[in-house]
Protein backbone atom coordinates (compact mmCIF):
# COMPACT_ATOMS: atom_id res chain seq x y z
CA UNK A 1 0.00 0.00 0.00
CA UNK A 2 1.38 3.44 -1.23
CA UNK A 3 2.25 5.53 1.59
CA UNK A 4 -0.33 8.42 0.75
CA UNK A 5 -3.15 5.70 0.96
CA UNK A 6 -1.57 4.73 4.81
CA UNK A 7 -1.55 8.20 6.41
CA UNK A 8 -5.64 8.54 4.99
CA UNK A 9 -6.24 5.70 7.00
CA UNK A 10 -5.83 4.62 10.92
CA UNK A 11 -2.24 4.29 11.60
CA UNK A 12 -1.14 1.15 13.79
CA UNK A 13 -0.78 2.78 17.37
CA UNK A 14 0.83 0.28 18.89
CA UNK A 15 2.04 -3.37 18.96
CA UNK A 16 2.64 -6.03 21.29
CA UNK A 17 5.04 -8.84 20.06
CA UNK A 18 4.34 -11.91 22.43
CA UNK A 19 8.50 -12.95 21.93
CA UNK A 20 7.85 -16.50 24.12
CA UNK A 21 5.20 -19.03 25.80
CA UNK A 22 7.59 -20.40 27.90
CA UNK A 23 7.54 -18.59 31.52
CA UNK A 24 9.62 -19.16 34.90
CA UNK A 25 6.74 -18.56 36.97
CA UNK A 26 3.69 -20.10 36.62
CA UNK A 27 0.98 -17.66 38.37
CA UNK A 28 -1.87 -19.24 39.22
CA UNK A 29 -4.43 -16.70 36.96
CA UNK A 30 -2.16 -16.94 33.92
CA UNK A 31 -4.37 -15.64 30.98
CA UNK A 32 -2.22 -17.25 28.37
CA UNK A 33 -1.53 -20.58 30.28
CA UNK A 34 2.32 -19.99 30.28
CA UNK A 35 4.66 -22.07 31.90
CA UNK A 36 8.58 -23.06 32.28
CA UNK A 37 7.28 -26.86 30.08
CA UNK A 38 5.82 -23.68 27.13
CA UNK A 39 8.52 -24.08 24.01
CA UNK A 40 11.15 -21.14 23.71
CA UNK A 41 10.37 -20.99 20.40
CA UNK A 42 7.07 -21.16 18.81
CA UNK A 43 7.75 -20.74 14.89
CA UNK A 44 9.10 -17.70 15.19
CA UNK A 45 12.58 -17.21 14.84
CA UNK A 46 14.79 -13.70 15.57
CA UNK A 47 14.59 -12.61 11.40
CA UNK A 48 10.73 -12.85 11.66
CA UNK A 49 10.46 -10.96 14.70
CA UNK A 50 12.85 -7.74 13.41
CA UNK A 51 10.42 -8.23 9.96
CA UNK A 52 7.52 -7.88 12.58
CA UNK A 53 9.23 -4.80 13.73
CA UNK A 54 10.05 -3.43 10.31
CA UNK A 55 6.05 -4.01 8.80
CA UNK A 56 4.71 -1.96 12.22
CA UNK A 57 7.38 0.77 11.56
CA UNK A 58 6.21 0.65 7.60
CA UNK A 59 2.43 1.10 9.11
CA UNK A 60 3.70 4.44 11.15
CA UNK A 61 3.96 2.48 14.73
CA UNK A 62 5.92 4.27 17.31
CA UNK A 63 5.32 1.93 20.54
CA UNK A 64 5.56 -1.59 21.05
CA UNK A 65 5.64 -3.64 24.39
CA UNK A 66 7.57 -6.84 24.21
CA UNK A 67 5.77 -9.41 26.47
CA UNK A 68 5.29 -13.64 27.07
CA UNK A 69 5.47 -16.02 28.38
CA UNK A 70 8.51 -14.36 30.68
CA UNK A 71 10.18 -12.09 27.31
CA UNK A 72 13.62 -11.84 28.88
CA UNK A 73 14.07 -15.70 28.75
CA UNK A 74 14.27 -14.66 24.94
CA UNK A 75 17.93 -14.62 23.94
CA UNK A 76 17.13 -12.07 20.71
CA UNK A 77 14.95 -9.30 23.28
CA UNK A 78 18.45 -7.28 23.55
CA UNK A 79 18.76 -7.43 19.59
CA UNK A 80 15.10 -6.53 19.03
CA UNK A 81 15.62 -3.68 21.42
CA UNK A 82 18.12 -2.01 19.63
CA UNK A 83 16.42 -2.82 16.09
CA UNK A 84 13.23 -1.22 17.41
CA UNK A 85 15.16 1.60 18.28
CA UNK A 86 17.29 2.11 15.18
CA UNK A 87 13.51 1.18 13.48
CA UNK A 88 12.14 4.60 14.46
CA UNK A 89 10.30 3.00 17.66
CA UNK A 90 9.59 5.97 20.29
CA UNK A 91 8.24 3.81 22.98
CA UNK A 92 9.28 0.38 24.31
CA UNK A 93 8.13 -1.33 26.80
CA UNK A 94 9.07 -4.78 28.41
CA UNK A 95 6.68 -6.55 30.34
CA UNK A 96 8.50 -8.54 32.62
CA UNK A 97 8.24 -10.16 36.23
CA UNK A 98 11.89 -9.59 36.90
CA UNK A 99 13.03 -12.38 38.09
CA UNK A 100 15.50 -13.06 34.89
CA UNK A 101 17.44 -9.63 34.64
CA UNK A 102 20.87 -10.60 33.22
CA UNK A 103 23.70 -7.59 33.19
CA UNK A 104 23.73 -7.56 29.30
CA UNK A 105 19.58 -7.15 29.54
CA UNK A 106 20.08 -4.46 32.49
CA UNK A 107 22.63 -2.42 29.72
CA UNK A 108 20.25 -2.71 27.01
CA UNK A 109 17.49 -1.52 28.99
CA UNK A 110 19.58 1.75 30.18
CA UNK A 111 21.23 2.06 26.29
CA UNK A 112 17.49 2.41 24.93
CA UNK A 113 15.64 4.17 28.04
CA UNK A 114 13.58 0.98 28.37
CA UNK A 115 9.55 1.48 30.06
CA UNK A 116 9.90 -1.62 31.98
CA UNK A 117 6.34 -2.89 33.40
CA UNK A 118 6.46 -5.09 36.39
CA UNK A 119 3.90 -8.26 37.31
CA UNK A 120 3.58 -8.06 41.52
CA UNK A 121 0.91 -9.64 43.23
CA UNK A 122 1.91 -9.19 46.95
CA UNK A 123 3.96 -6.82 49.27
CA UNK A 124 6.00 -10.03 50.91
CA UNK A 125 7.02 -13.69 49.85
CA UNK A 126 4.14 -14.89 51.64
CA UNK A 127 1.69 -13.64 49.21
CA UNK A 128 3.51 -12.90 45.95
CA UNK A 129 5.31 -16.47 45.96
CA UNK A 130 1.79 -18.08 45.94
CA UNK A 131 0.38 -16.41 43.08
CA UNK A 132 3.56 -17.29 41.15
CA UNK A 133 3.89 -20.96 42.44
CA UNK A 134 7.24 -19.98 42.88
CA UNK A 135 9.23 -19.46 46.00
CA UNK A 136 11.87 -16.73 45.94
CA UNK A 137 9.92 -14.91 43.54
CA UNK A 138 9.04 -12.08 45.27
CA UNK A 139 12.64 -11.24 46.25
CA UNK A 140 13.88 -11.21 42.42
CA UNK A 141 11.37 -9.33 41.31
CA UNK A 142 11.27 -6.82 43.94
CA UNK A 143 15.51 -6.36 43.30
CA UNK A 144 14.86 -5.89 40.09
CA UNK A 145 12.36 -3.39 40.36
CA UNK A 146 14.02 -1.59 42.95
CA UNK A 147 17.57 -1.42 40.27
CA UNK A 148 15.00 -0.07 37.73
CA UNK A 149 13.58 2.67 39.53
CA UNK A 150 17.36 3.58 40.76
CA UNK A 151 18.50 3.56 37.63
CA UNK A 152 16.30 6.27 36.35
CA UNK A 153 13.88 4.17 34.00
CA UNK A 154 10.80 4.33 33.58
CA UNK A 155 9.03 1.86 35.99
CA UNK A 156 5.32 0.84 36.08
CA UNK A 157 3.53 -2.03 37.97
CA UNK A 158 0.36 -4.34 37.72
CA UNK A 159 -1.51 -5.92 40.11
CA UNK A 160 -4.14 -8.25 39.95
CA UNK A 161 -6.83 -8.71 42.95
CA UNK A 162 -7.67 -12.13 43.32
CA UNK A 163 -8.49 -14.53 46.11
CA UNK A 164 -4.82 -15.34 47.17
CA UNK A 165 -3.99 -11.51 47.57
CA UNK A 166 -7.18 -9.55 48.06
CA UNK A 167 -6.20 -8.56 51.89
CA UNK A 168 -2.70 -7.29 50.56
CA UNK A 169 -3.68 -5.23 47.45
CA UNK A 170 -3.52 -1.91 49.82
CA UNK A 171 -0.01 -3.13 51.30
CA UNK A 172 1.21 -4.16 47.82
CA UNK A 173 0.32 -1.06 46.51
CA UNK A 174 2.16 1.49 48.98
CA UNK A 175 5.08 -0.91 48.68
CA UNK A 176 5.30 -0.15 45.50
CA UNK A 177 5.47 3.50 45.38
CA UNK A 178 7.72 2.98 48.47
CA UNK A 179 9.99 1.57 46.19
CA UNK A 180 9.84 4.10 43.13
CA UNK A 181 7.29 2.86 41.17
CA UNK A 182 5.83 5.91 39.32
CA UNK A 183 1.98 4.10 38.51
CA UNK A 184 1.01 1.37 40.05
CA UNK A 185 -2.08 -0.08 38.40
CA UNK A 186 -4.65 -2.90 40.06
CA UNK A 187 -6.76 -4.78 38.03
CA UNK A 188 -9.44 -7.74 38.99
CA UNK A 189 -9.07 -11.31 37.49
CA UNK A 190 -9.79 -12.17 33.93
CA UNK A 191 -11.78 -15.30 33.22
CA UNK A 192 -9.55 -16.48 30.46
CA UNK A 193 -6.28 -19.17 30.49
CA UNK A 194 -5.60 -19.89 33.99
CA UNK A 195 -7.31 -17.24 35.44
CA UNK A 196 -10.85 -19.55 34.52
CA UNK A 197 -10.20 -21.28 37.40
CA UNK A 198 -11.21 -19.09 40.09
CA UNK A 199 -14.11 -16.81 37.92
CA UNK A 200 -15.41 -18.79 35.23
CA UNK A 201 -15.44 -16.48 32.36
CA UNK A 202 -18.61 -14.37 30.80
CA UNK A 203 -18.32 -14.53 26.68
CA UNK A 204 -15.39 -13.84 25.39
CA UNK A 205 -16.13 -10.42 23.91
CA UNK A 206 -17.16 -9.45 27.14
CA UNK A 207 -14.06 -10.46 28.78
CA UNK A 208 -12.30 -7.14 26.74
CA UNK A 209 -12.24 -3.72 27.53
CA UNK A 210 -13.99 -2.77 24.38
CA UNK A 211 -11.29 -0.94 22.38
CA UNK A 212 -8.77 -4.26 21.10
CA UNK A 213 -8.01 -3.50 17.39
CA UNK A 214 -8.43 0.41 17.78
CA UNK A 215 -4.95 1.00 16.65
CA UNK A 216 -3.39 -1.65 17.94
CA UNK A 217 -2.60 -5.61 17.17
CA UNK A 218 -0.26 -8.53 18.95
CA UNK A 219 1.74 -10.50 17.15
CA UNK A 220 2.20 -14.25 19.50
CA UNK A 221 4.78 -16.47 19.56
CA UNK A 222 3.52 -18.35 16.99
CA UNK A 223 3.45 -15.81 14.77
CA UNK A 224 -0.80 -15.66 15.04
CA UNK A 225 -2.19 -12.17 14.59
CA UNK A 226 -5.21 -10.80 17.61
CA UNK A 227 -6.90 -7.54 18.23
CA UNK A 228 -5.50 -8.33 21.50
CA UNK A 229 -3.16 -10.15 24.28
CA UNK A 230 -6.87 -11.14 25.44
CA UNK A 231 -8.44 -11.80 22.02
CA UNK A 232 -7.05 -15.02 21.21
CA UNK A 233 -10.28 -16.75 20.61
CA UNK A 234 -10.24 -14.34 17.55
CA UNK A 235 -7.43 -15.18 15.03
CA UNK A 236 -7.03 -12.41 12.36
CA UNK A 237 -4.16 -14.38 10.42
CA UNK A 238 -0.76 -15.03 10.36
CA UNK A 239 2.29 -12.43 10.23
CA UNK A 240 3.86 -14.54 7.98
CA UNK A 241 0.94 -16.09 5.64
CA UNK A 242 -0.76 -12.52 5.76
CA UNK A 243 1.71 -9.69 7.08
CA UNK A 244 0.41 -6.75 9.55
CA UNK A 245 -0.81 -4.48 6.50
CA UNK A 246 -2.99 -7.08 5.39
CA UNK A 247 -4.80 -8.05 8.65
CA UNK A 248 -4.89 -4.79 10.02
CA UNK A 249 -7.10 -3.23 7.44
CA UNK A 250 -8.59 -6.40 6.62
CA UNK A 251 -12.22 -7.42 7.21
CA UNK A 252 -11.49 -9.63 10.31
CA UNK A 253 -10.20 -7.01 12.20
CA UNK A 254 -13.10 -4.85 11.11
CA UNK A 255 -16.15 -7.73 11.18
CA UNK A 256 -14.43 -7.94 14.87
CA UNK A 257 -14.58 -4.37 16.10
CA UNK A 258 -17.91 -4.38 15.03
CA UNK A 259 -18.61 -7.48 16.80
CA UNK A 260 -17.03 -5.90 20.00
CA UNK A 261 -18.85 -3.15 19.87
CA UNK A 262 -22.44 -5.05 19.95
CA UNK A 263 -21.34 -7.07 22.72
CA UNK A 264 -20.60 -4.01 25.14
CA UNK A 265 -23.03 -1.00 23.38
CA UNK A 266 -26.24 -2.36 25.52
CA UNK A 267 -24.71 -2.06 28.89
CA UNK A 268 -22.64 1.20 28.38
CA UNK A 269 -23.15 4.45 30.60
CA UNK A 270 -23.68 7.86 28.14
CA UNK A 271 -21.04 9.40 29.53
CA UNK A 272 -18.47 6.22 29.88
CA UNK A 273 -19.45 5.78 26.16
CA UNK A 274 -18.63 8.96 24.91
CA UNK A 275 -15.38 9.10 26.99
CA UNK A 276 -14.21 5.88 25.52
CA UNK A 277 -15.65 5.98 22.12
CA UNK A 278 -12.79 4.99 19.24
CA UNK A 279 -13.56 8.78 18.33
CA UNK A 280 -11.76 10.30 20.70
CA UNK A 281 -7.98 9.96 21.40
CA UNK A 282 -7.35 7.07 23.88
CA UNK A 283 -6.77 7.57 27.53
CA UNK A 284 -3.87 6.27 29.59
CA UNK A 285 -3.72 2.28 29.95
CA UNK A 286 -2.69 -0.92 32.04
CA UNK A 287 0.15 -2.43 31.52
CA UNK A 288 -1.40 -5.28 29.64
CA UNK A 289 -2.42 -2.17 26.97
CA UNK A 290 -0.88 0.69 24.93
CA UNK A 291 -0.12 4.11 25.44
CA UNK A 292 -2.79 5.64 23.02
CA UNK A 293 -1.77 9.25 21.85
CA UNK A 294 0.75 8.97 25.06
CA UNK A 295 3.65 7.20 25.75
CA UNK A 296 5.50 4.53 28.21
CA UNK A 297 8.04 6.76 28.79
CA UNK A 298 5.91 10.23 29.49
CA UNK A 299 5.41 10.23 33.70
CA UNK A 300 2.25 10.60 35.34
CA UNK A 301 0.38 12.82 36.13
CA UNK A 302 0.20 13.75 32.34
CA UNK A 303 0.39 10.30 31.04
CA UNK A 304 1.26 6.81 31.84
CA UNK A 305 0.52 3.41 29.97
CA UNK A 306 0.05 1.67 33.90
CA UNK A 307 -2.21 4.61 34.74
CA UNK A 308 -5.74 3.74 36.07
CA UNK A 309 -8.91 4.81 34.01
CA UNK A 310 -12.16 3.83 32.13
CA UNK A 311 -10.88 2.10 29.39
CA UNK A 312 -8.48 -0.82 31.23
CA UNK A 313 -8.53 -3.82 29.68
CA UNK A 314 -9.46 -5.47 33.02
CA UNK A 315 -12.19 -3.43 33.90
CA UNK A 316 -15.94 -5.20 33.26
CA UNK A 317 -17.26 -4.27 29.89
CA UNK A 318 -19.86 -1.70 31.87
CA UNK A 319 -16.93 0.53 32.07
CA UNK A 320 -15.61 0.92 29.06
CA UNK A 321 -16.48 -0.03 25.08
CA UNK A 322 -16.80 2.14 22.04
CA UNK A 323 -20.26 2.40 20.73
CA UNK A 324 -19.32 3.89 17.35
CA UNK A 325 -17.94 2.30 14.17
CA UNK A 326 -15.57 4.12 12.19
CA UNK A 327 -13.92 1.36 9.87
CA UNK A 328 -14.72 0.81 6.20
């Protein structure tokens, strides 16, 4: 597609390139079932990932957020780093529990000004460990975090309220900023992957925040194309078979959005509708999201990615969900 066409179109916002399955942890409300038995490598290999990077850059992306699986068990993440950088990439983001923070990673990540987005789910051990199914958890993740925010970088963290932690979310939270973290951003469970366990899920649409595809895809480890990290019960294609230009102004993506939008329009609030409708620039996001017309490495108050509002992906559809349709 000639250039001219692109820029009188919707410009891809934002990417999230799901490097690995495989995980260290294995938290108990896992939304993508990953695991330390997950492959390394799911089909794709280092090449397809920078061509991943290259066809987002091609599409005007300027922010991408490099998540698993566990992404810094990837050996390529430092190479992809600098590619995205070199690529014209404004914003990057790892999503990351911390635990696996080697020195080369830790140079990369001060090199490129890395947004590094933390997974905690408790304020000690006692809690934290459980939700990970990993003891000594907790202590990695918190010394990593803690070198982050030292360091200068930006730092964000997610937490997500479920039975195990409930009764620490408060502590958990004003450990955090204790420690540096400039947002810290708490969530309640998804019903999707692991997390099915505990709250069997509603349908799938309504298990998403209402706004996946709205300038914005994630490429998985297998190289399969969503609307969404959440979305994977809706396959758009394949970056290989198809390429990002293709599926993202393709009819999936659009036959989805509209799909989307019917599932959440009957239960939306006037005024959470208007606030959240595709219309109007997006507002500051989880870590599990992107940016919008902001960026991962803009503090808060003005803008964070991990800041709190009405259009989190883990909030319950009530809250947020466009109600117009803008695509062809």
């Amino acid at each position: 597609m000639h250039q001219q066409a692109i820029d009188q179109r919707q410009r891809l916002d934002f990417i999230w390139l799901e490097l690995t399955a495989r995980c260290n942890l294995e938290c108990v409300h896992c939304y993508a079932d990953s695991g330390p038995t997950r492959a390394l490598n799911d089909g794709m290999r280092l090449d397809d990932w920078i061509d991943a990077l290259d066809q987002a850059a091609a599409l005007g992306c300027k922010s991408v957020q490099f998540i698993g699986g566990e992404p810094t068990l990837y050996p390529g993440l430092p190479q992809l780093i600098e590619h995205a950088r070199l690529s014209g990439f404004e914003h990057l983001c790892v999503y990351t529990n911390g635990t696996h923070f080697t020195d080369q990673l830790k140079s990369v990540f001060l090199t490129h000004r890395v947004s590094l987005a933390f997974s905690v789910y408790g304020s000690s051990g006692a809690v934290h460990d459980q939700v990970t199914q990993r003891k000594g958890s907790f202590a990695k993740t918190e010394h990593a975090l803690r070198w982050a925010s030292a360091a200068g970088l930006p730092v964000h963290a997610s937490i997500i309220a479920m039975s195990i932690n409930a009764d620490d979310v408060g502590q958990t939270e004003r450990m955090l900023h204790e420690a540096g973290v400039s947002a810290v951003h708490t969530d309640r469970l998804r019903g999707l992957g692991r997390g099915s366990h505990e709250r069997p899920s509603q349908p799938p649409l309504k298990e998403l925040c209402g706004r996946c595809g709205d300038g914005k895809l994630c490429v998985s480890s297998s190289g399969d194309i969503y609307p969404c990290v959440f979305a994977r019960f809706s396959p758009l294609g394949h970056i290989k078979s198809h390429g990002l230009e293709q599926v993202f102004y393709g009819r999936p993506l659009h036959d989805f959005r509209d799909a989307l939008i019917d599932a959440h329009a009957p239960a939306q609030h006037p005024a959470i509708a208007a606030a959240c409708s595709p219309e109007e620039p997006a507002p500051p996001c989880s870590p599990e999201r992107d940016p919008g017309k902001c960026g991962p490495e803009i503090p808060p108050p003005d803008c964070a990615p991990e800041k709190p509002s009405i259009c989190e992906p883990e909030r319950a559809a009530f809250h947020a969900g466009p109600l117009t349709r803008k695509y062809l």
